[in-house]
Protein backbone atom coordinates (compact mmCIF):
# COMPACT_ATOMS: atom_id res chain seq x y z
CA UNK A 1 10.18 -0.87 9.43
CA UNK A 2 9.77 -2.62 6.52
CA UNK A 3 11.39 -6.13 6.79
CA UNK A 4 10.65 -10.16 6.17
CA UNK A 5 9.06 -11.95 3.34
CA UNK A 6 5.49 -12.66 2.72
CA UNK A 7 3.80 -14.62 0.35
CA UNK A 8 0.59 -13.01 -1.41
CA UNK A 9 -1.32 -13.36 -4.54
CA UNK A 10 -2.46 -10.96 -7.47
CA UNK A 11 -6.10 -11.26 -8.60
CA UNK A 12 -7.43 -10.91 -12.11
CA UNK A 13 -8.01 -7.70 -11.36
CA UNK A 14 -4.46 -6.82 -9.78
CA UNK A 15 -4.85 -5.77 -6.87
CA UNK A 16 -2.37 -7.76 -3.87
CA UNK A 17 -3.44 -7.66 -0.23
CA UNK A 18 -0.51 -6.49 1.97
CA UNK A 19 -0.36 -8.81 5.22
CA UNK A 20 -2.32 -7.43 8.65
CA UNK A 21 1.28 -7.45 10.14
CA UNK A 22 1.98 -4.36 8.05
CA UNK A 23 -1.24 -2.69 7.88
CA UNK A 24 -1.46 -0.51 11.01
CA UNK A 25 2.00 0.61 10.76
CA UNK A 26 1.46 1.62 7.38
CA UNK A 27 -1.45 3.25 7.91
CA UNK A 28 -0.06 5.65 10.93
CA UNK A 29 2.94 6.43 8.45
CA UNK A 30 2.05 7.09 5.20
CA UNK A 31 -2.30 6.90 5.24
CA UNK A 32 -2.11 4.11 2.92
CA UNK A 33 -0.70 5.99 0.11
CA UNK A 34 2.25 4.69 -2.17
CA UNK A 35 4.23 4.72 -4.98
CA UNK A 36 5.20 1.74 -7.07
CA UNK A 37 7.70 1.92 -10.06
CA UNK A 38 9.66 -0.59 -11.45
CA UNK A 39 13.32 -1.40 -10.36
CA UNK A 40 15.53 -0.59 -13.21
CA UNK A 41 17.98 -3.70 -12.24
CA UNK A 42 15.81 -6.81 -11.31
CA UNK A 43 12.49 -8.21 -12.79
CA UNK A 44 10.52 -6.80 -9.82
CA UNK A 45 8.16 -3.95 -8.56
CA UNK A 46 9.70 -1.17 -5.64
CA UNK A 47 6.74 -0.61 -3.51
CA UNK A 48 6.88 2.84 -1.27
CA UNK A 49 5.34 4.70 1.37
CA UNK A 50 5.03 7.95 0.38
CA UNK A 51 6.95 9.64 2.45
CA UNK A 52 10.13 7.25 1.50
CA UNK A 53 8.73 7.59 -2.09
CA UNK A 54 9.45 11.59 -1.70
CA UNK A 55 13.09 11.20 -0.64
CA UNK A 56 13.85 9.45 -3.86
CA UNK A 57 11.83 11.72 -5.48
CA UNK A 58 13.96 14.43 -4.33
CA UNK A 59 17.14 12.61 -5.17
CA UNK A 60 15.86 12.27 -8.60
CA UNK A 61 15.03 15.92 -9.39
CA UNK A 62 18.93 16.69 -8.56
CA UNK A 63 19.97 14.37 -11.65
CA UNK A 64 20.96 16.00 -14.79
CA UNK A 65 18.82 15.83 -18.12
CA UNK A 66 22.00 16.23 -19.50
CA UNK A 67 23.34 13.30 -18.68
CA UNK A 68 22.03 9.95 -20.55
CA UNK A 69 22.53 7.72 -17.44
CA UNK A 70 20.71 9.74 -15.09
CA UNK A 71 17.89 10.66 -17.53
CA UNK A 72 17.48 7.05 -18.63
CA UNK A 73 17.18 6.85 -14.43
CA UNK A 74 14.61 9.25 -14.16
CA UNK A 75 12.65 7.83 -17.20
CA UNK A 76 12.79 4.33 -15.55
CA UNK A 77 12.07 5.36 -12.29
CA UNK A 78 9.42 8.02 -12.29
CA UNK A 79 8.23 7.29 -15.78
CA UNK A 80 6.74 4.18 -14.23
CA UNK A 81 5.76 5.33 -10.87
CA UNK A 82 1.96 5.14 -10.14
CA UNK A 83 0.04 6.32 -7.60
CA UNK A 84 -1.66 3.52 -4.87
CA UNK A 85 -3.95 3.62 -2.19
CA UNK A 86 -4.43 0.77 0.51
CA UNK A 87 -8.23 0.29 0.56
CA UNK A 88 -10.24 -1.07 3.63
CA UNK A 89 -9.54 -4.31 3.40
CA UNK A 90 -5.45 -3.48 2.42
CA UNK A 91 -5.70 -3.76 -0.83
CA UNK A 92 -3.49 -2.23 -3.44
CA UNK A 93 -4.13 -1.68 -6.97
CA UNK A 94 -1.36 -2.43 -9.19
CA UNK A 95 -1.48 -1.33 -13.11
CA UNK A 96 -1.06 -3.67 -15.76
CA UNK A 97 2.27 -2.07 -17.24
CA UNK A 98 3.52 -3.16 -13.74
CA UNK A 99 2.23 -6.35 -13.23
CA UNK A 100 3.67 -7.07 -16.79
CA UNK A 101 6.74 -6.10 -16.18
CA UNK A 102 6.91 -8.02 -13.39
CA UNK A 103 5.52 -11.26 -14.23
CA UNK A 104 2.83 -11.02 -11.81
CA UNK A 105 -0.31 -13.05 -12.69
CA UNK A 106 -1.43 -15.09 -9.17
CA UNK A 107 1.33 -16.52 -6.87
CA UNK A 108 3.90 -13.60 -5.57
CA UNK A 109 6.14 -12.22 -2.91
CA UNK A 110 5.99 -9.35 -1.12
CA UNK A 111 10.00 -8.81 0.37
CA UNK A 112 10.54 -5.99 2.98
CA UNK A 113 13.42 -3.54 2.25
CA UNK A 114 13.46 -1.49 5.35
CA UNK A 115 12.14 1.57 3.38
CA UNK A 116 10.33 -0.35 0.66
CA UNK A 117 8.65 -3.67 -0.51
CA UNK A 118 9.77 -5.09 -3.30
CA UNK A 119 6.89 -7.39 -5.09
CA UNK A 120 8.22 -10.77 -6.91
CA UNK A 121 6.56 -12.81 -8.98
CA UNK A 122 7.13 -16.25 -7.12
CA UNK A 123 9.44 -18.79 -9.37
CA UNK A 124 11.63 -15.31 -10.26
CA UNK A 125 11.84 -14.72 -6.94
CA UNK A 126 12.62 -18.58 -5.80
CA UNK A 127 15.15 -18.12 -8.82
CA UNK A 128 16.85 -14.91 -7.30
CA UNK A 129 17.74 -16.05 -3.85
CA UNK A 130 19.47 -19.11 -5.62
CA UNK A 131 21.60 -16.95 -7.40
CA UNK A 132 22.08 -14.51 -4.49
CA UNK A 133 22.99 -17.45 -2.69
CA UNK A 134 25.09 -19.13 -4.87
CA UNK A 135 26.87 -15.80 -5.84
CA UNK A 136 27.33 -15.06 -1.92
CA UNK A 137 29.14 -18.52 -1.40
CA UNK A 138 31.53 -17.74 -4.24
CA UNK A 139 32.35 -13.81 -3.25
CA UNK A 140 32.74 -14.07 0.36
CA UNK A 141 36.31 -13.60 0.62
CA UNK A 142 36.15 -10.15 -1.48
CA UNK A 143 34.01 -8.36 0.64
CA UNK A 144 34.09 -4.91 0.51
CA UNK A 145 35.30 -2.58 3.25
CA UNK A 146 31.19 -1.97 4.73
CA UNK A 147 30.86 -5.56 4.33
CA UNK A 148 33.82 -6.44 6.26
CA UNK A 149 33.39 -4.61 9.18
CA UNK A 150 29.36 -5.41 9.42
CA UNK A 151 28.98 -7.64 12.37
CA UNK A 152 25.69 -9.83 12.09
């Protein structure tokens, strides 16, 4: 559902207009409402639907306190997690704990992840497909077994 890349800006204010393309969709599947949290391996926001938001919710709440790498998960994860609502003219709200954690001020990109967006700031993005690039040249011959047998 949720797929391509779109460039978009952050106001002074922080909120980010998610493109028309997306709009109706989203609004038939999850009434506008999201989640966004941080993601605990790149400099970049995760951007859900609610109803994709709950699934990883619900994988979440089976982790064990007990454990520090799954705790330090949950604190990450839904420590950060906030609340947003599209408005009328598709407008998000994003906190300023996010947006600085991010590196969003202005100039961004919104990436489609089937089930979530992920929100870039720009040159970190323009900087990550270079490496993911450069890194996917290099490893190509030591695929891994899905990999291998994924047919594009």
């Amino acid at each position: 559902m949720l797929r391509g890349v779109s460039a978009i800006s952050v106001d002074k204010k922080g909120r980010l207009a998610l493109p028309t393309r997306y709009r109706d969709g989203l609004i038939h599947h999850c009434d506008g409402q999201f989640v966004c949290t941080i993601d605990h391996q790149l400099p970049c926001l995760a951007l859900y639907p609610v109803p994709e938001w709950e699934v990883i919710e619900a994988k979440l709440s089976q982790l064990s306190s007990f454990q520090p790498a799954e705790r330090r998960l949950q604190r990450l994860l839904l420590g950060h997690a906030f609340d947003c609502e599209m408005d009328g003219q598709g407008r998000l709200l994003l906190p300023a704990t996010l947006r600085q954690y991010a590196g969003l001020d202005g100039k961004a990109m919104l990436v489609g992840q089937l089930n979530k967006f992920e929100i870039w700031d720009e040159q970190t993005w323009q900087a990550q497909i270079r490496q993911d690039m450069d890194t996917q040249a290099e490893s190509t011959p030591m695929l891994s077994e899905r990999l291998a047998d994924l047919s594009l």
